[in-house]
Protein backbone atom coordinates (compact mmCIF):
# COMPACT_ATOMS: atom_id res chain seq x y z
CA UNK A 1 32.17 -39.66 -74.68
CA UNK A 2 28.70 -39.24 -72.88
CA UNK A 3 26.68 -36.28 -74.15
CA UNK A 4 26.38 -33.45 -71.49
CA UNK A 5 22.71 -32.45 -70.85
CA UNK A 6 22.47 -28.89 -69.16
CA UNK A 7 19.14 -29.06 -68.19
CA UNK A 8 20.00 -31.52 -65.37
CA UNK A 9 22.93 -28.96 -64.46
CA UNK A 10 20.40 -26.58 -63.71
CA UNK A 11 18.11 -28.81 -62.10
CA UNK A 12 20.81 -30.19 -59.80
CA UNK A 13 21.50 -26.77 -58.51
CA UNK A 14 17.83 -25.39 -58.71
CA UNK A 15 17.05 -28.41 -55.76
CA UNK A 16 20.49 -27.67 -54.30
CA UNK A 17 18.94 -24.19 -53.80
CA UNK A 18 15.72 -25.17 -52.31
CA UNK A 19 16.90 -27.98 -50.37
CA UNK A 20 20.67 -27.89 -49.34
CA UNK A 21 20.64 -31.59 -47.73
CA UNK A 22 19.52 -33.34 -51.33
CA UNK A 23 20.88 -36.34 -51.92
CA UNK A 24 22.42 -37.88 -55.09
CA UNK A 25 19.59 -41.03 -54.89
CA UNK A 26 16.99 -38.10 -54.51
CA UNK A 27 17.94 -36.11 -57.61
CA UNK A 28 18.37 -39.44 -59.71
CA UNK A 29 14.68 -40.69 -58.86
CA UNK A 30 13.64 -36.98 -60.14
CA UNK A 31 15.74 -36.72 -63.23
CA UNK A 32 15.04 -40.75 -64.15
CA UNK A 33 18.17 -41.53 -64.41
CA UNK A 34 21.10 -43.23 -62.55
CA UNK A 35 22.84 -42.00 -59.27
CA UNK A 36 26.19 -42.43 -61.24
CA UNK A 37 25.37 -40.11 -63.54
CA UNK A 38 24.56 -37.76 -60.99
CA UNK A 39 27.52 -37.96 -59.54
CA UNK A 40 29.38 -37.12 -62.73
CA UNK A 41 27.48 -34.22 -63.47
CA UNK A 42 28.06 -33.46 -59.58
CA UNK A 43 31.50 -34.05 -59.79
CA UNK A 44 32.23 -31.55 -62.85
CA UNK A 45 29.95 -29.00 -60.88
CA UNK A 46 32.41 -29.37 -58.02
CA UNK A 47 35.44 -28.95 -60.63
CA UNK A 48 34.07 -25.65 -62.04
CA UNK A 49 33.81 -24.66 -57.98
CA UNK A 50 29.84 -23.71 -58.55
CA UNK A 51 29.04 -26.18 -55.82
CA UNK A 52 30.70 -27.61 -52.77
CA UNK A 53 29.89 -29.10 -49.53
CA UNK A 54 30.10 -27.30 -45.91
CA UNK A 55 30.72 -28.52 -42.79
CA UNK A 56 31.13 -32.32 -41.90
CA UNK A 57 29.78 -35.73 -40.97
CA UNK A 58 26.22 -35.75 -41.16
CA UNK A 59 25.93 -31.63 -40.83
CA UNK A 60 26.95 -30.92 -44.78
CA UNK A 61 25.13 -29.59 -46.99
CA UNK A 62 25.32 -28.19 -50.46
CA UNK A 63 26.24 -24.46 -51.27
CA UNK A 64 26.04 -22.99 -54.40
CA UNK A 65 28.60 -20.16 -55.56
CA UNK A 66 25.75 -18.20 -57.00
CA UNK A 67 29.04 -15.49 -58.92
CA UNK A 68 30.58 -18.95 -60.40
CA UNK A 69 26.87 -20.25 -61.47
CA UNK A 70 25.74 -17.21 -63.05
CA UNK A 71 29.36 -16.88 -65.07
CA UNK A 72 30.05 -20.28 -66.05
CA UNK A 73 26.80 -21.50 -66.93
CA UNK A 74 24.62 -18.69 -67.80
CA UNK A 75 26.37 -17.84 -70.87
């Protein structure tokens, strides 16, 4: 089992934040590491419903549930 790191959950959703068209390339280059591994941490974000994508085709972008954030992964 891979070990979870929680500093690139908040990272991921810090840039999310600031820039809502990130990609998954963009945040690997930052966090030196793979883009698969930024999809997994992605996809468990998704999971937990603390992120999600809006609209469609080219036009989505990332939207964090700011209530979900603060009382999943804050504690």
């Amino acid at each position: 089992m891979k070990k979870i790191n929680y500093q690139f959950f908040y990272y991921i959703i810090k840039e999310m934040r600031h820039n809502n068209l990130i990609t998954e390339n963009a945040l690997a280059k930052d966090l030196h590491v793979s883009e698969r591994t930024i999809r997994r941490y992605i996809k468990i974000l998704k999971d937990n419903k603390v992120i999600f994508l809006e609209g469609y085709g080219e036009k989505r972008v990332w939207v964090v549930n700011e209530k979900l954030f603060k009382d999943n992964l804050l504690k």
